[in-house]
Protein backbone atom coordinates (compact mmCIF):
# COMPACT_ATOMS: atom_id res chain seq x y z
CA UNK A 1 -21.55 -108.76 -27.59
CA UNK A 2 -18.55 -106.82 -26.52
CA UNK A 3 -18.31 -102.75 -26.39
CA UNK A 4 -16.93 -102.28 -29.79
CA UNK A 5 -19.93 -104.06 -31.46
CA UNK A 6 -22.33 -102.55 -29.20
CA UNK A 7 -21.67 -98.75 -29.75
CA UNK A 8 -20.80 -100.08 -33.22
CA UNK A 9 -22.20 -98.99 -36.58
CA UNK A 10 -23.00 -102.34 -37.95
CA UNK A 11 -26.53 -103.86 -38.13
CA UNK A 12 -25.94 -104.84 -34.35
CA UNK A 13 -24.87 -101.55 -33.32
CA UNK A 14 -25.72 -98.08 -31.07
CA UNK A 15 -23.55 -96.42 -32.32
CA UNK A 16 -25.66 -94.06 -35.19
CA UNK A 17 -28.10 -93.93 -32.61
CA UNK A 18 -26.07 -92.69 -29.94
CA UNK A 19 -24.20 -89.73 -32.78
CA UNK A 20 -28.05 -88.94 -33.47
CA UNK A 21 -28.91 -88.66 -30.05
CA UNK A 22 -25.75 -86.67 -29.45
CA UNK A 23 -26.95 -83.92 -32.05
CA UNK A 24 -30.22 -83.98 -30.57
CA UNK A 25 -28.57 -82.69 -27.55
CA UNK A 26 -26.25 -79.94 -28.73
CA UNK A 27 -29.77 -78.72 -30.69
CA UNK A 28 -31.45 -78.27 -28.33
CA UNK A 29 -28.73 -76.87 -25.35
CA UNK A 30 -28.07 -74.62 -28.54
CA UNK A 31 -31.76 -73.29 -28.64
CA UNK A 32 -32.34 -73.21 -25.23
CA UNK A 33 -29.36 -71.10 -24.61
CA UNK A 34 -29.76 -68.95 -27.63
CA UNK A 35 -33.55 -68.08 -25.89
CA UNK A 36 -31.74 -67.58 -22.48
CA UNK A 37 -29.90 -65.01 -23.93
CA UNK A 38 -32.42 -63.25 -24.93
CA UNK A 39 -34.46 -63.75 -21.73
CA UNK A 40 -30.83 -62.53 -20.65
CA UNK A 41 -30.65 -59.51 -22.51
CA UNK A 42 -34.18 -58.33 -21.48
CA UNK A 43 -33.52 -58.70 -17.75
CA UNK A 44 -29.70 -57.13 -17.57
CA UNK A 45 -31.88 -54.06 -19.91
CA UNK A 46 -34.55 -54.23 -17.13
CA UNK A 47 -32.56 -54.27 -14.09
CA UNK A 48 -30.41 -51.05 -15.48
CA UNK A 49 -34.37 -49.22 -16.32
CA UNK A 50 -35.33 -46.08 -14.40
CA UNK A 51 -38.43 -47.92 -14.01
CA UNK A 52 -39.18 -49.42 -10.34
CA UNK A 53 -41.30 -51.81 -12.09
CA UNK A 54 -39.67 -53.48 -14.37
CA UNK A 55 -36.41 -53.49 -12.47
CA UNK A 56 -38.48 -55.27 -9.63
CA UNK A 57 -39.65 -57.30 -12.47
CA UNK A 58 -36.04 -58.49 -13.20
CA UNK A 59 -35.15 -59.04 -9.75
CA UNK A 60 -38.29 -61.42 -9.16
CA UNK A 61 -37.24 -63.19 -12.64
CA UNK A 62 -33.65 -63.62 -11.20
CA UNK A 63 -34.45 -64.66 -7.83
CA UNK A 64 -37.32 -67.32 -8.56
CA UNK A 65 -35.70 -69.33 -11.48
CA UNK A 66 -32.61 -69.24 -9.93
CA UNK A 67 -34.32 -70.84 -6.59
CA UNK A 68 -36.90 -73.21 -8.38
CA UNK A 69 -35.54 -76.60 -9.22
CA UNK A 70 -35.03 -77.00 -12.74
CA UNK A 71 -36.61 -80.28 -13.49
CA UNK A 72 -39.48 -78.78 -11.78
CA UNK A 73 -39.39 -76.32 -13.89
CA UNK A 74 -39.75 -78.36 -17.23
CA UNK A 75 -42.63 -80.21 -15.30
CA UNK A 76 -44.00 -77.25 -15.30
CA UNK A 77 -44.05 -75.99 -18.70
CA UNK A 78 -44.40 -79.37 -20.17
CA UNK A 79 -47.79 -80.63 -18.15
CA UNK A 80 -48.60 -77.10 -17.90
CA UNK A 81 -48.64 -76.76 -21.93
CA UNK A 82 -50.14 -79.97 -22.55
CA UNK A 83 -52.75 -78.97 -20.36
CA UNK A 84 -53.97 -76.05 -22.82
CA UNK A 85 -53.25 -77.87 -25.77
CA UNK A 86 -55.40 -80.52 -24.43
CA UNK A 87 -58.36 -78.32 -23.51
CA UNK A 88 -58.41 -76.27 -27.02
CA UNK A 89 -58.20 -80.08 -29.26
CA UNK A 90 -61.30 -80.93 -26.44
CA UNK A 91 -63.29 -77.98 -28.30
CA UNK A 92 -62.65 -79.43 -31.60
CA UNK A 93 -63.79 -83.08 -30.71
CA UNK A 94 -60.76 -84.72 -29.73
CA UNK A 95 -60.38 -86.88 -26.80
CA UNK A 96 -57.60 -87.93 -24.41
CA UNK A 97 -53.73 -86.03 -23.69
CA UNK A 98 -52.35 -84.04 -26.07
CA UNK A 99 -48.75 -83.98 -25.66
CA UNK A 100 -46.91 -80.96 -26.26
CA UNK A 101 -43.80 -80.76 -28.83
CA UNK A 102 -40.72 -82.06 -26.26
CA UNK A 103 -38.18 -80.48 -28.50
CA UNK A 104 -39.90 -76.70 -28.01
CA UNK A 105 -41.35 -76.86 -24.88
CA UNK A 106 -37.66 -78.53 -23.51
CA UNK A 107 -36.31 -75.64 -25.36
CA UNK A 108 -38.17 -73.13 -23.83
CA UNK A 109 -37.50 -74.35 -20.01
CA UNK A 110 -33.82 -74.34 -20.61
CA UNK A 111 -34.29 -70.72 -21.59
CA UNK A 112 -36.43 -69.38 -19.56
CA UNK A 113 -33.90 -70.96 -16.77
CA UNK A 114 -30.64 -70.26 -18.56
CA UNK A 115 -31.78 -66.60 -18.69
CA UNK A 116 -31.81 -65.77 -15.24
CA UNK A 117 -28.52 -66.34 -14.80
CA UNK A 118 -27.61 -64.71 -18.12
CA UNK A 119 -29.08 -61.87 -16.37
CA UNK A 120 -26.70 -61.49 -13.81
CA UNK A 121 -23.76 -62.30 -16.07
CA UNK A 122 -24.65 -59.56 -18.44
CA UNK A 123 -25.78 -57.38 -15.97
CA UNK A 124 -21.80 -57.80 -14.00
CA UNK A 125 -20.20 -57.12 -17.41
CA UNK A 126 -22.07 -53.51 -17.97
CA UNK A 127 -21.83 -52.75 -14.40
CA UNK A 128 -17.80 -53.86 -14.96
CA UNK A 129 -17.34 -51.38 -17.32
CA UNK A 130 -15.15 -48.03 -17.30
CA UNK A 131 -17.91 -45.00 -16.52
CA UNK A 132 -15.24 -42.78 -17.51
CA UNK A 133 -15.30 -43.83 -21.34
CA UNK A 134 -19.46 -44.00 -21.62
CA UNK A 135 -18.89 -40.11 -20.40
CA UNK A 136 -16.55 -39.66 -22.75
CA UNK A 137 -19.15 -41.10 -25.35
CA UNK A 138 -22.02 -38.78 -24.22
CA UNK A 139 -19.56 -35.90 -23.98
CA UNK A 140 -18.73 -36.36 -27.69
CA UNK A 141 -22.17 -36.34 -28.56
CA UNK A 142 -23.25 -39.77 -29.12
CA UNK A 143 -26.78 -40.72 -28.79
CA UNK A 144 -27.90 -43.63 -26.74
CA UNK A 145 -27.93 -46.57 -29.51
CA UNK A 146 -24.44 -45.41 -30.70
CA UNK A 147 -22.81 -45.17 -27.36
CA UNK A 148 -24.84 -48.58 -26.72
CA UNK A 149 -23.24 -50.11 -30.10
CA UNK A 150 -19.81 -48.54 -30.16
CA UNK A 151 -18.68 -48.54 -26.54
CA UNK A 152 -21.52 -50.61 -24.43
CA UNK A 153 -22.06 -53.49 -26.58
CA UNK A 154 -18.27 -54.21 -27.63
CA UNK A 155 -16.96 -53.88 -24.02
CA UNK A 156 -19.70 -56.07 -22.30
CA UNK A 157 -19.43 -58.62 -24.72
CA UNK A 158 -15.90 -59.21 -23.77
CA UNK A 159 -16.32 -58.99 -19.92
CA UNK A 160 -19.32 -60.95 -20.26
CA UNK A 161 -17.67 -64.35 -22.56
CA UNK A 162 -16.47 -66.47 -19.72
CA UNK A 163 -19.70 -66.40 -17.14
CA UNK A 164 -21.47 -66.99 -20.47
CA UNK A 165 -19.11 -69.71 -21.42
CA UNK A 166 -19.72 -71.00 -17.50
CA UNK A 167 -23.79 -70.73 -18.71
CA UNK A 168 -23.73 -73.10 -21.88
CA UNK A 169 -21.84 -75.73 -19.56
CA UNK A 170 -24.77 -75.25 -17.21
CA UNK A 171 -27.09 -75.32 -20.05
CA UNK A 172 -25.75 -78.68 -21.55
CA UNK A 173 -25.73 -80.55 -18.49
CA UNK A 174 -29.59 -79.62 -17.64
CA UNK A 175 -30.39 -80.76 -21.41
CA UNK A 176 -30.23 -84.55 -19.94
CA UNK A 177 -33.14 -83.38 -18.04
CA UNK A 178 -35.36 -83.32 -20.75
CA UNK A 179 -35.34 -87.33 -20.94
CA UNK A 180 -37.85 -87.02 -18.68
CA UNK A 181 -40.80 -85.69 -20.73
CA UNK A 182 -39.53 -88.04 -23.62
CA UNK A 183 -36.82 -86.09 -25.96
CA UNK A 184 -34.87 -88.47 -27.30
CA UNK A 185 -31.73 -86.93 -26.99
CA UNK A 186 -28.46 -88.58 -25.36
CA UNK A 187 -29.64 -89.05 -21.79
CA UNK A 188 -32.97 -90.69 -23.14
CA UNK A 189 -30.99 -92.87 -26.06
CA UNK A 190 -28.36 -94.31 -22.91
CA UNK A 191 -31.70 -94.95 -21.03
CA UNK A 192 -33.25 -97.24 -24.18
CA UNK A 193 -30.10 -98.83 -24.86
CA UNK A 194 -29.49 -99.97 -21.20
CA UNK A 195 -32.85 -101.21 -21.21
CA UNK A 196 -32.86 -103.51 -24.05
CA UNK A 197 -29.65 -104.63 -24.07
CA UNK A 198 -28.92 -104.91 -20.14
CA UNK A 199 -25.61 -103.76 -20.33
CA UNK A 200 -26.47 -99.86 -18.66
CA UNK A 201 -22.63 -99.54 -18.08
CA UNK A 202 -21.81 -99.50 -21.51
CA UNK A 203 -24.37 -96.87 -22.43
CA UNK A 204 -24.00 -94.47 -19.65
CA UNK A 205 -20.24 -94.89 -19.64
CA UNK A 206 -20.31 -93.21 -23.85
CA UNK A 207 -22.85 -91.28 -22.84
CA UNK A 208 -20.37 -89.44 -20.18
CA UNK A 209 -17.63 -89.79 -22.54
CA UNK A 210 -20.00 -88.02 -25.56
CA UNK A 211 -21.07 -85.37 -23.25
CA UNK A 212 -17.25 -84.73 -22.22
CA UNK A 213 -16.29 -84.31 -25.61
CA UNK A 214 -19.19 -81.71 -26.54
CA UNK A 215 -18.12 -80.05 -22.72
CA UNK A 216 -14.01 -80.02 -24.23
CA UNK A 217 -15.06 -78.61 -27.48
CA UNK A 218 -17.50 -75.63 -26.36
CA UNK A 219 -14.99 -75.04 -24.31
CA UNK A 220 -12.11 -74.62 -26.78
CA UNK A 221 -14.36 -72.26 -28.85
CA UNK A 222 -14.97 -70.33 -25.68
CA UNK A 223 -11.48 -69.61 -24.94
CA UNK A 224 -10.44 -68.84 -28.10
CA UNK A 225 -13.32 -66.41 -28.79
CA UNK A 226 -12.41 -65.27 -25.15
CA UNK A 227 -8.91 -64.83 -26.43
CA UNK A 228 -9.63 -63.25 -29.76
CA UNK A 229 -11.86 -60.38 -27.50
CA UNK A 230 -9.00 -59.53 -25.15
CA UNK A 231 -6.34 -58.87 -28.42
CA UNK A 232 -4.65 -55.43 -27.95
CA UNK A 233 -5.33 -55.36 -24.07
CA UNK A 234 -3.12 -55.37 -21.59
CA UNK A 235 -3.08 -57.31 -18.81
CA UNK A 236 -2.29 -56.15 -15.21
CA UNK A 237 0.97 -57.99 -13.48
C-alpha cells in the first residue's frame, strides 16, 4: 500500500483517523491552555499582592513547575488521581485500577504547567506598563476594578499576546505527551498506525506535517490578533 492509500479515506485508509486524532489534540492543547491561563491570571494577581504569602506562594508555583519535568508531571496527576479514584470505588465494592478520565486529567497537567509560565508572561506585561497613566487613572478618581478594566486590562493584554502566543506553541507540543497515559490524540493515533501497519515513517512523517499545520495556523491568528492590538500605536524608529 503506498502513502496516498494509507493516510487515505477509503475503507483501507488512516486518514479519518488521523483528522480525528488531530482534533483530539487541538481540544485538548485548547483546554489545557485555557486552564493555564487562569492558573496564569491567579499567579501574575498573586505575585503583584501586598501579601508575603501569597506572593511567596506564586514564586514557589513559578519556580517548581517550571523546574519539574513535564511528563513527570502528568505521571503525577494521572497515577496520582487514579490512585484516589481507586481507593473511594474500593469502599463501594469494586476491585482492581480505576483509571482516571485521560482527556481531564491530561487537561489539567498541561494547565497547571502552562500556567507557570503564563505567570511570568502576564506578570512582564503589567510590570511593562506606563505607571504614569495608572496615576493618571487614580488621580481621576477611578476605583480599582475600573482602572483594572479600562487601563490595566486593555494595555496588558496587548504587551502580553506574543509570550502568550510563544505559550500555546509550548502547550501544543507537550499535548503529544499525553500518549503516554493513553489519550488518543495525534501522537497516540501515529503510534497505533505504525504499529499495525509497520510503516512508522509514514505515520510520524503526517503526524509532523499535521502538527506543523495546526503550529502555522495558531500562529497566523496570533499575529493578526497581535496586529489588530497594536492599531493606532506608533512604533519607535
Amino acid at each position: 500500500m503506498d502513502y496516498f492509500q494509507l493516510m487515505g479515506f477509503g475503507p483501507d485508509g488512516w486518514g479519518y483517523d488521523m483528522l480525528k486524532a488531530t482534533g483530539m489534540t487541538v481540544a485538548v492543547a485548547f483546554s489545557g491552555f485555557a486552564i493555564g491561563l487562569v492558573f496564569g491570571c491567579l499567579g501574575a494577581a498573586a505575585s503583584f499582592s501586598s501579601s508575603r504569602a501569597l506572593q511567596a506562594t506564586a514564586s514557589a508555583y513559578t519556580t517548581a513547575l517550571r523546574g519539574i519535568p513535564d511528563l513527570l508531571i502528568i505521571y503525577l496527576f494521572y497515577f496520582g488521581s487514579s490512585s484516589v479514584i481507586t481507593g473511594v470505588a474500593s469502599l463501594f465494592g469494586s476491585s482492581g485500577f480505576v483509571g482516571a478520565p485521560t482527556f481531564l486529567i491530561g487537561a489539567l497537567a498541561i494547565g497547571v504547567v502552562s500556567g507557570a509560565y503564563q505567570t511570568q508572561v502576564l506578570r512582564g506585561a503589567v510590570l511593562a506598563l506606563n505607571k504614569g497613566e495608572v496615576e493618571a487613572g487614580r488621580a481621576y478618581g477611578m476605583g480599582s476594578f475600573l482602572l483594572f478594566r479600562r487601563i490595566v486590562l486593555p494595555q496588558a493584554a496587548r504587551y502580553a499576546l506574543p509570550g502568550v502566543g510563544n505559550v500555546w506553541q509550548l502547550v501544543l507540543k507537550e499535548s503529544a505527551l499525553i500518549s503516554v497515559i493513553g489519550l488518543v490524540e495525534l501522537m497516540r493515533q501515529a503510534q497505533v498506525g505504525s504499529g499495525s501497519t509497520r510503516q512508522p515513517f509514514s505515520f510520524y512523517l503526517t503526524a509532523a506535517a499535521l502538527y506543523l499545520s495546526i503550529t502555522f495556523v495558531s500562529g497566523q491568528a496570533f499575529r493578526l490578533a497581535e496586529a489588530r492590538s497594536m492599531r493606532g500605536l506608533r512604533r519607535g524608529v
